[in-house]
Protein backbone atom coordinates (compact mmCIF):
# COMPACT_ATOMS: atom_id res chain seq x y z
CA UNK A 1 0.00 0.00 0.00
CA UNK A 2 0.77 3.66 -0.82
CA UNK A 3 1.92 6.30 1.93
CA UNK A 4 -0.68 8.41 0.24
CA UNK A 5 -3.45 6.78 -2.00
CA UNK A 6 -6.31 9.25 -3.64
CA UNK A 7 -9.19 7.99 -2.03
CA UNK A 8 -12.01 10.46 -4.02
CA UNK A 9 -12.23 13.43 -6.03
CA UNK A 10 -15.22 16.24 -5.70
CA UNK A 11 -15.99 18.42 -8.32
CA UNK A 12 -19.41 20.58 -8.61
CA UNK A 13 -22.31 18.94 -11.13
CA UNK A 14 -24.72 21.69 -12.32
CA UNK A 15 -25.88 24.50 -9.88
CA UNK A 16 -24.03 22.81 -7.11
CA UNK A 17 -23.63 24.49 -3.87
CA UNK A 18 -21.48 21.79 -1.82
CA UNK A 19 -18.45 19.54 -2.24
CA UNK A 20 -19.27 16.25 -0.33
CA UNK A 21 -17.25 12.68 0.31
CA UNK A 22 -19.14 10.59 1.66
CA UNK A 23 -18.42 6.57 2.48
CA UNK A 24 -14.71 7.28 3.79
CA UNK A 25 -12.82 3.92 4.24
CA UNK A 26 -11.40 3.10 7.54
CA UNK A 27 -8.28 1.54 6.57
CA UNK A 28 -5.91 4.37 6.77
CA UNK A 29 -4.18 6.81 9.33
CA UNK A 30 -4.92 9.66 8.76
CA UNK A 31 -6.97 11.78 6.45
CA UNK A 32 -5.55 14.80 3.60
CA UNK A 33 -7.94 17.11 1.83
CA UNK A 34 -6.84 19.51 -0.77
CA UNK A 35 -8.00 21.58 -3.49
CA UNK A 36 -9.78 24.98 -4.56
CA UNK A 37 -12.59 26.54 -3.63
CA UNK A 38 -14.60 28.93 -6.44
CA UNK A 39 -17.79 30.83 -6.37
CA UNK A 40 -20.33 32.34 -9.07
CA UNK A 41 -20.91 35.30 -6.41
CA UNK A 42 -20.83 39.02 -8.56
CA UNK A 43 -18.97 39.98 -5.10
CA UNK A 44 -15.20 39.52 -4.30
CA UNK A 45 -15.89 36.71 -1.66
CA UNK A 46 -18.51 34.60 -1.76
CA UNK A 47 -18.81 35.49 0.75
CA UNK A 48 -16.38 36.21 3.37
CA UNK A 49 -17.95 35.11 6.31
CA UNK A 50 -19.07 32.05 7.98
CA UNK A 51 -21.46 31.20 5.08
CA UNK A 52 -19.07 28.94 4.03
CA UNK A 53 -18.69 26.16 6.48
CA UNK A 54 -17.52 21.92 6.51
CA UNK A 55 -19.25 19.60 8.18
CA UNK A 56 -18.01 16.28 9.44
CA UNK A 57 -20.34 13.57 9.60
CA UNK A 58 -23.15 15.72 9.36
CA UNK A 59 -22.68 16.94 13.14
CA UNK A 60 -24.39 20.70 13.17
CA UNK A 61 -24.93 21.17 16.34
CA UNK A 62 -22.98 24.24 18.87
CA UNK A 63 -21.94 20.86 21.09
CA UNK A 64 -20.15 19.31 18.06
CA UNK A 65 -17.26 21.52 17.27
CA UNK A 66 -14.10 23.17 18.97
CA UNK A 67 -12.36 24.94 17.21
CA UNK A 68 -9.86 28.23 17.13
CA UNK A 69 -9.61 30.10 13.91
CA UNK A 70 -6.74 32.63 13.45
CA UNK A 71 -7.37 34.58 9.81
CA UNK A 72 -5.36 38.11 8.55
CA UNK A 73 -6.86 40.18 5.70
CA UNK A 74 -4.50 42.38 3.45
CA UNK A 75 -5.59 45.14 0.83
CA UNK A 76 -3.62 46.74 -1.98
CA UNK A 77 -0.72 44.88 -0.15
CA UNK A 78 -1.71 47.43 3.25
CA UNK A 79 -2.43 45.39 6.41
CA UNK A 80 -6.56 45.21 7.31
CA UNK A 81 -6.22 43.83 10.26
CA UNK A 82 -6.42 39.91 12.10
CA UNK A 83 -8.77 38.25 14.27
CA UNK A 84 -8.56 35.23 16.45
CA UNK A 85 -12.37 33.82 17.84
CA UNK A 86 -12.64 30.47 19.79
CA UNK A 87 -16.10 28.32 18.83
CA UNK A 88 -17.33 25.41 20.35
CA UNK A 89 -20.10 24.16 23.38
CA UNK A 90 -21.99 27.42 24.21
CA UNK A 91 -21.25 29.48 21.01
CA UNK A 92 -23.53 29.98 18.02
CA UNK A 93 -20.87 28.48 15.43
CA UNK A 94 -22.03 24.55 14.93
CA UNK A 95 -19.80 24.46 12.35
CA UNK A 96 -15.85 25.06 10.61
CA UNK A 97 -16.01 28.58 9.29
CA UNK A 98 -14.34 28.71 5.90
CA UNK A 99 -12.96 31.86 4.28
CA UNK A 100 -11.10 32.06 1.77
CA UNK A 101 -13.54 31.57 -1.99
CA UNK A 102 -13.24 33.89 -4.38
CA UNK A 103 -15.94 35.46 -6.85
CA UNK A 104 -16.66 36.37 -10.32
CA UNK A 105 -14.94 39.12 -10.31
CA UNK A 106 -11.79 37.34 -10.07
CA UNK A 107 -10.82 35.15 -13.28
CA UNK A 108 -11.03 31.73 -13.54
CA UNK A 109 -6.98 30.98 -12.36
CA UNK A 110 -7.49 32.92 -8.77
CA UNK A 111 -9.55 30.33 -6.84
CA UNK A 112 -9.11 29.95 -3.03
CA UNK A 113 -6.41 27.07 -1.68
CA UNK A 114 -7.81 24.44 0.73
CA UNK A 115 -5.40 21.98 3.36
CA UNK A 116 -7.19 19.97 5.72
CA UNK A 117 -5.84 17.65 7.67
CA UNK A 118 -7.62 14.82 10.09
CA UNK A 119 -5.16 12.59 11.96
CA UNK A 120 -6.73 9.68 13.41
CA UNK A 121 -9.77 9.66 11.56
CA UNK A 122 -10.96 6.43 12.20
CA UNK A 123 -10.07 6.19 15.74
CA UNK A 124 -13.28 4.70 17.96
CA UNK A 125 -11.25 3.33 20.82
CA UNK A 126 -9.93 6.85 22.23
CA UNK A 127 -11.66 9.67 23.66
CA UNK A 128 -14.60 11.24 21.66
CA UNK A 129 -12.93 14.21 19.50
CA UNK A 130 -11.10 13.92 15.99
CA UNK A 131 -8.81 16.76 15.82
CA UNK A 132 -8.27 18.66 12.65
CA UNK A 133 -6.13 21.41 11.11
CA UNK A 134 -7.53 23.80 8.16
CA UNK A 135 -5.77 25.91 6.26
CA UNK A 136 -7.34 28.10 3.56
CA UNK A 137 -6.27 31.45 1.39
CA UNK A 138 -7.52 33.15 -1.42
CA UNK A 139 -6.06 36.81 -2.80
CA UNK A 140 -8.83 38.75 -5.10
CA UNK A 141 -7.89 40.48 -8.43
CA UNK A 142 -10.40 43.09 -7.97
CA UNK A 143 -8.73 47.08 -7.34
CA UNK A 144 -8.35 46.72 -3.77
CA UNK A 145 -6.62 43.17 -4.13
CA UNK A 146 -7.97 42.10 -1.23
CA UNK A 147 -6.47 38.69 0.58
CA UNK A 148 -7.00 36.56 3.41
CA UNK A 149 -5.06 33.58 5.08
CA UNK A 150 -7.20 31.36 7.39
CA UNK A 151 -5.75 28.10 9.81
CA UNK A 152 -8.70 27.03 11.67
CA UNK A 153 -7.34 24.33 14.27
CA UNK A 154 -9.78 22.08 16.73
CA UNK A 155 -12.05 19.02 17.24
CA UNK A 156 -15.13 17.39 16.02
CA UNK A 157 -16.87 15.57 19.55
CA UNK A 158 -17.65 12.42 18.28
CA UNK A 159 -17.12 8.59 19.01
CA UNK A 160 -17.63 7.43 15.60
CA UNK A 161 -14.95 7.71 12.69
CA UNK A 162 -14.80 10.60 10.31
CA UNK A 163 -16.93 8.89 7.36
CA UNK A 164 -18.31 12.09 5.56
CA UNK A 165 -16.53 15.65 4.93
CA UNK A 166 -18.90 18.38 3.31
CA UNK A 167 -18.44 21.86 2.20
CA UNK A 168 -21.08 24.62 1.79
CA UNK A 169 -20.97 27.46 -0.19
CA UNK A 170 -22.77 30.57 1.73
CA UNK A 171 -23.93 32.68 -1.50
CA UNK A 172 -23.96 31.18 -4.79
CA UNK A 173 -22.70 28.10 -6.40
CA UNK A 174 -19.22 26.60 -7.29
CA UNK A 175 -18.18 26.97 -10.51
CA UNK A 176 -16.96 24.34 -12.58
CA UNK A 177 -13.28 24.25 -11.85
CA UNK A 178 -13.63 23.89 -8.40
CA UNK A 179 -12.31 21.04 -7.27
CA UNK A 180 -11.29 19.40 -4.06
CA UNK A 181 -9.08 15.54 -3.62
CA UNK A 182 -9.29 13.08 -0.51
CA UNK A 183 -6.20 11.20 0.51
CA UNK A 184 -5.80 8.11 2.26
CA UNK A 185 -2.65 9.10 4.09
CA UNK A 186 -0.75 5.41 5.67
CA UNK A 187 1.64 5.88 8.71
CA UNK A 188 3.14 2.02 8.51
């Protein structure tokens, strides 16, 4: 066996709004998502704010999640500004923000980058939370050039083994080219 085998590879069909793998096999490590992230939204970001979410295993609810998300926004290469928010039990986030998709405005090359990684994915035996690291990034080509780097680090509370990963776009649909690829990743 591979190190890393492709396990599945999402792409949007029609007016698609979400990215989805579902049936994950068990058999590996750990788990490696990568890819881009495009929308049909007329604005810069479609948009840039917690419209754009993964879920893992379907799990919605405030109790479900962890997480810390650190992001920094740039404009016409000028420093915006950074935030850092914590989400999880008691907090109205029941979900994995996701920034970082671009627009129509931007061309067809600029999507937004996408890194997720799940160790232990198909761990039952050990306490109830899969940990998870989530990288994404997109710069606009619109006059203010507007960009923003995202790592979103935490835990899904669950028992059961990550079988399902889906992506929502906020506004909008993906456009064709977006595309995202799940990797078996084998420690032995």
């Amino acid at each position: 066996m591979s190190a890393v085998t492709l396990i599945s590879t999402a792409t949007p069909t029609g007016s698609a709004s979400s990215l989805e793998f579902t049936s994950i096999p068990s058999s590996y490590d750990d788990l490696l998502m990568i890819g881009n992230v495009k929308g049909d939204s007329g604005t810069d970001w479609a948009p840039n704010d917690s419209g754009n979410y993964l879920r893992l295993n379907d799990l919605s609810t405030s109790t479900s999640y962890e997480a810390t998300q650190l992001y920094d926004q740039y404009s016409s290469g000028t420093f915006v500004g950074y935030q850092n928010q914590k989400t999880g039990t008691g907090n109205a986030v029941d979900y994995i923000k996701f920034w970082g998709i671009t627009g129509t405005l931007n061309s067809e090359t600029t999507p937004g980058a996408v890194w997720m990684y799940i160790p232990g994915y198909s761990v039952t035996t050990d306490t109830p939370t899969r940990n998870f690291m989530l990288h994404t990034g997109a710069v606009s080509n619109s006059t203010n050039v507007l960009s923003v780097n995202v790592i979103n680090a935490g835990a899904v509370n669950t028992t059961s083994a990550i079988n399902k990963i889906s992506y929502y776009s906020g506004v909008g649909n993906l456009v064709a080219t977006a595309k995202m690829s799940l990797y078996g990743i084998s420690n032995s």
